[in-house]
N, C-alpha and C. Protein backbone atom coordinates (compact mmCIF):
# COMPACT_ATOMS: atom_id res chain seq x y z
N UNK A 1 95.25 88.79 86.40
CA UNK A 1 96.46 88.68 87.19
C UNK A 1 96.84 87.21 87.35
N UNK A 2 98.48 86.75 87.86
CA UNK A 2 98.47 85.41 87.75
C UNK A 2 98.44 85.39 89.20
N UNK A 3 97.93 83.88 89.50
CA UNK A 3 97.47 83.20 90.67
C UNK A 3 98.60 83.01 91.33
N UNK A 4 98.95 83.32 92.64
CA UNK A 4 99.84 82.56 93.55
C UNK A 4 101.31 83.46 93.57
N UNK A 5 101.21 85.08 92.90
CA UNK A 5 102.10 85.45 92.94
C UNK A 5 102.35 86.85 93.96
N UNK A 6 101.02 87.08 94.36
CA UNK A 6 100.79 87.86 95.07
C UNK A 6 100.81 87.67 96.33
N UNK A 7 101.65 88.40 97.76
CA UNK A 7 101.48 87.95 98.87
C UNK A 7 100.05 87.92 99.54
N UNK A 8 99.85 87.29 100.84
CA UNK A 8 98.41 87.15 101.29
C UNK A 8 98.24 87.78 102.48
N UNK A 9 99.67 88.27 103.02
CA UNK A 9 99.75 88.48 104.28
C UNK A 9 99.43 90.78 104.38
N UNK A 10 98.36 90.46 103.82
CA UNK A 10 98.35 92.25 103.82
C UNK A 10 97.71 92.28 105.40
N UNK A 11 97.96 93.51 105.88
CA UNK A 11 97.41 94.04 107.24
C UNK A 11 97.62 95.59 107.06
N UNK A 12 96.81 96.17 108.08
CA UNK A 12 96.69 97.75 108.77
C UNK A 12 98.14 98.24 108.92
N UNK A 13 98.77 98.88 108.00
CA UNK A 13 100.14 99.70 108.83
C UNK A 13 99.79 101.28 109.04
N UNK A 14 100.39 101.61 109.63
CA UNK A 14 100.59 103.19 109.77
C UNK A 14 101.60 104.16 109.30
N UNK A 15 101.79 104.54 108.34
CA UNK A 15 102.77 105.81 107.29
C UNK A 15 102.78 106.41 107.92
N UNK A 16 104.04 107.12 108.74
CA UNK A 16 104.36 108.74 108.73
C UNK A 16 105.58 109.13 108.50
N UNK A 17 105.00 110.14 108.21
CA UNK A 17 105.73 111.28 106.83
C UNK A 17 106.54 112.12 108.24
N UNK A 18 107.95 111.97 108.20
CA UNK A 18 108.76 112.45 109.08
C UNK A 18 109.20 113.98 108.70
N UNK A 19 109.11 114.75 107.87
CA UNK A 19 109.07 116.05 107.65
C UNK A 19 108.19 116.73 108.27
N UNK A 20 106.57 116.23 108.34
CA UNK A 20 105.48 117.09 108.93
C UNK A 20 104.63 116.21 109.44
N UNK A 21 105.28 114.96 110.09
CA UNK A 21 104.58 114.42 111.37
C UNK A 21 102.69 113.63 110.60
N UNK A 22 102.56 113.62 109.52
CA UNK A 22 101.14 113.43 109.36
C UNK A 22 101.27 111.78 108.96
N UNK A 23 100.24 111.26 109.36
CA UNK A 23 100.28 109.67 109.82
C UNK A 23 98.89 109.38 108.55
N UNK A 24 99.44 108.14 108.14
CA UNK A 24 98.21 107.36 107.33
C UNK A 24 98.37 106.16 107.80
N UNK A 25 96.69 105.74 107.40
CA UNK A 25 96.56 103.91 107.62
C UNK A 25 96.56 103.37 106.21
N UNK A 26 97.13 102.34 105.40
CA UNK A 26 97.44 101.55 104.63
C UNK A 26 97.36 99.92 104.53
N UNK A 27 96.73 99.23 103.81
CA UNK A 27 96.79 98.08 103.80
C UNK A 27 98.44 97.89 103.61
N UNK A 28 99.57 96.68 103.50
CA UNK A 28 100.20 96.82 103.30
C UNK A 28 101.00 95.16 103.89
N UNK A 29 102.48 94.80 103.10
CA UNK A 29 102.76 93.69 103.48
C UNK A 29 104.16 93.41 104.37
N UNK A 30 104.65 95.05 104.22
CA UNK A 30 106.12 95.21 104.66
C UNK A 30 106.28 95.64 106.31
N UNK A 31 106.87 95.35 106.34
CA UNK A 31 107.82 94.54 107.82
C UNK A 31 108.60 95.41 108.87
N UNK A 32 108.18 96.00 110.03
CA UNK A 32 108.28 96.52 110.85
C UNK A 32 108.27 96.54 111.86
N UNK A 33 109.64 96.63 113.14
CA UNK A 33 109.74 95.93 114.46
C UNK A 33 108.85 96.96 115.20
N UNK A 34 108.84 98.63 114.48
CA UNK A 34 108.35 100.07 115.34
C UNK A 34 106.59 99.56 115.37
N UNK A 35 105.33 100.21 116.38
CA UNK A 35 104.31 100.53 116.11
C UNK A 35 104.28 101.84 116.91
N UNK A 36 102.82 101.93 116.39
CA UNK A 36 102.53 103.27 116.59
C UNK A 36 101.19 103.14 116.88
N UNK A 37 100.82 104.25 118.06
CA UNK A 37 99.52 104.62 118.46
C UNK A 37 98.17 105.39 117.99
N UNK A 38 97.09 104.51 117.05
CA UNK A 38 96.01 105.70 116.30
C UNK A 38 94.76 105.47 116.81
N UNK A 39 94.45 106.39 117.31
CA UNK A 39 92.89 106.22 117.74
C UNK A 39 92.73 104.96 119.01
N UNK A 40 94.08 104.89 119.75
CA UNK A 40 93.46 103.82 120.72
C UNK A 40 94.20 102.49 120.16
N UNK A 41 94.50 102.31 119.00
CA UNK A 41 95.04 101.22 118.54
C UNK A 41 96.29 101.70 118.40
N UNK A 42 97.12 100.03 118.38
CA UNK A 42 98.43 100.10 118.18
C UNK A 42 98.67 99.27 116.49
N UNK A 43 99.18 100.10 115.79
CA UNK A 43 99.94 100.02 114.19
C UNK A 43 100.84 99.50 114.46
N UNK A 44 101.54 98.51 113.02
CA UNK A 44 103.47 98.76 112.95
C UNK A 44 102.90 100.25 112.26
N UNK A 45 104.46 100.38 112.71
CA UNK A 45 104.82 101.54 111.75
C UNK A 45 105.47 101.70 110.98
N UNK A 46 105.45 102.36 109.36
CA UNK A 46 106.69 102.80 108.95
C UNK A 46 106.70 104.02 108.55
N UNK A 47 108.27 104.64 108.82
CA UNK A 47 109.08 105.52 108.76
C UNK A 47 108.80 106.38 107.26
N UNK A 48 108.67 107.32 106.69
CA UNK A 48 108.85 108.01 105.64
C UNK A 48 109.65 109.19 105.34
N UNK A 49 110.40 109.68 104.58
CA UNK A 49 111.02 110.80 104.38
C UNK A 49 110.37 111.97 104.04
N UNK A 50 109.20 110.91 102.98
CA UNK A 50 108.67 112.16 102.33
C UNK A 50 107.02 111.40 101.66
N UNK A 51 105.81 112.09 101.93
CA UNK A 51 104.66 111.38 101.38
C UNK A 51 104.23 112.23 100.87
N UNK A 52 102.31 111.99 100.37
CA UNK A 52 102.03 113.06 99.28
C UNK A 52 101.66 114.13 99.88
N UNK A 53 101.82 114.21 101.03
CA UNK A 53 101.31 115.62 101.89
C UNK A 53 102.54 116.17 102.20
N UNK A 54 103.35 116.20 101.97
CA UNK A 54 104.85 116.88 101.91
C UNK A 54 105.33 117.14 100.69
N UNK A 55 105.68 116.04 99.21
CA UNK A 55 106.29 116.12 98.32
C UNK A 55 105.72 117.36 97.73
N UNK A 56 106.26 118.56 96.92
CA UNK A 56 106.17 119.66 96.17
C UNK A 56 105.27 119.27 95.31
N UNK A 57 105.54 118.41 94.33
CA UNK A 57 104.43 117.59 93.35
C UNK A 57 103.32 117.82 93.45
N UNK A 58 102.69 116.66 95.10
CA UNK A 58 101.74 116.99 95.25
C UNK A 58 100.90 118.44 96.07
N UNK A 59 102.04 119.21 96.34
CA UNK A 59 101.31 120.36 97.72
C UNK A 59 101.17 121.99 96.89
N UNK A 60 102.04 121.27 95.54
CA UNK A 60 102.19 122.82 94.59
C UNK A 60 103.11 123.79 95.25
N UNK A 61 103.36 123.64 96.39
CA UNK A 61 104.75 124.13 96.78
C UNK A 61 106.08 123.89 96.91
N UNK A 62 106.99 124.71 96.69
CA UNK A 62 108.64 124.02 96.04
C UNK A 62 109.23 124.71 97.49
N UNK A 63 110.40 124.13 97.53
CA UNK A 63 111.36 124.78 98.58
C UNK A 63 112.13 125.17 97.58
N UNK A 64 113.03 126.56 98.17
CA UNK A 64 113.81 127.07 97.66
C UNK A 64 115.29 126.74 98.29
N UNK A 65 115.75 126.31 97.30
CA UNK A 65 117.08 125.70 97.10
C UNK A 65 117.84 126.90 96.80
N UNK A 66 119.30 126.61 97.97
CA UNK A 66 120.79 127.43 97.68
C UNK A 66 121.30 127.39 95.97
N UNK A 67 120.62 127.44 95.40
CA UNK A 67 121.14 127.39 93.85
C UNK A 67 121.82 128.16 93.70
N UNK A 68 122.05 129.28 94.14
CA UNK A 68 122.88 130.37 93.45
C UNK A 68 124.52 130.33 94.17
N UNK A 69 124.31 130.11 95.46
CA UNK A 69 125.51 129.26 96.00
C UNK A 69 126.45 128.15 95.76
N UNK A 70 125.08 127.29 94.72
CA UNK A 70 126.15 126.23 94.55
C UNK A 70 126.72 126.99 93.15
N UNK A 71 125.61 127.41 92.11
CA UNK A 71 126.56 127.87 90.93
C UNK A 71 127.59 128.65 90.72
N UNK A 72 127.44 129.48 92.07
CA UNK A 72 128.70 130.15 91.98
C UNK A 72 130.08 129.82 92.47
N UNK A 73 129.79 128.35 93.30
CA UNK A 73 130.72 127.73 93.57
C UNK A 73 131.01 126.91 92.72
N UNK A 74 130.47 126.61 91.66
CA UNK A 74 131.07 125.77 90.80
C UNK A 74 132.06 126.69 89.80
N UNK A 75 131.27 128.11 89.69
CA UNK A 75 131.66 128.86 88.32
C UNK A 75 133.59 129.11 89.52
N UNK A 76 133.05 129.57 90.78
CA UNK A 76 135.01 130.11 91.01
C UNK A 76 135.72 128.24 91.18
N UNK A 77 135.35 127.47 91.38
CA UNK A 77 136.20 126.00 91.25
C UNK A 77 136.93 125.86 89.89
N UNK A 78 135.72 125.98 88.63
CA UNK A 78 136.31 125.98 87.17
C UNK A 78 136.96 126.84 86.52
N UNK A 79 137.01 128.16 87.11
CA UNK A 79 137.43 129.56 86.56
C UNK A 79 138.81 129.52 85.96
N UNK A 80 139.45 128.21 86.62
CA UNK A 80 140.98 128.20 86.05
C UNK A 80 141.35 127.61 84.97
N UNK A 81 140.14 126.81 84.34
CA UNK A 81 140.06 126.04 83.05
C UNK A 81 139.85 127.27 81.72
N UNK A 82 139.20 128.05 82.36
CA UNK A 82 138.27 129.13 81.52
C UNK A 82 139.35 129.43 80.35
N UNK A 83 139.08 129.47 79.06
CA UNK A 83 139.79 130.12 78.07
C UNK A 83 139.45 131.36 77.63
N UNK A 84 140.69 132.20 77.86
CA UNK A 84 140.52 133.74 77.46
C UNK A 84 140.71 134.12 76.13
């Protein structure tokens, strides 16, 4: 690796995954006014949408998506292009 390009300032943050509330500790260098409470200690925190204990990827479970709603809203939007 090259020398001097890497930051130095790593510390303890706290991840949580705002879909299902589950919190990790992380080394980490990014920047956060929030903390958060683990075990007695106070974390920064940051915010997540989505981590590997939520994403489908990793949980093997998918949500089921309005698909058939949207396609059929697309098929009556275009229907007037349609050539007979």
């Amino acid at each position: 690796m090259k020398k001097g390009i890497h930051p130095e300032d790593y510390r303890l943050i706290a991840f949580k995954d705002m879909s299902n509330g589950d919190v990790f500790l992380t080394r980490s260098t990014a920047d956060t006014k929030e903390t958060l409470d683990v075990d007695g200690v106070e974390y920064p925190l940051v915010k997540l949408e989505i981590s590997r204990t939520s994403h489908p990827f990793y949980t093997g479970k998918s949500k089921l998506i309005d698909a058939a709603g949207r396609i059929d809203k697309f098929k009556n939007k275009y229907a007037k292009f349609k050539k007979e």
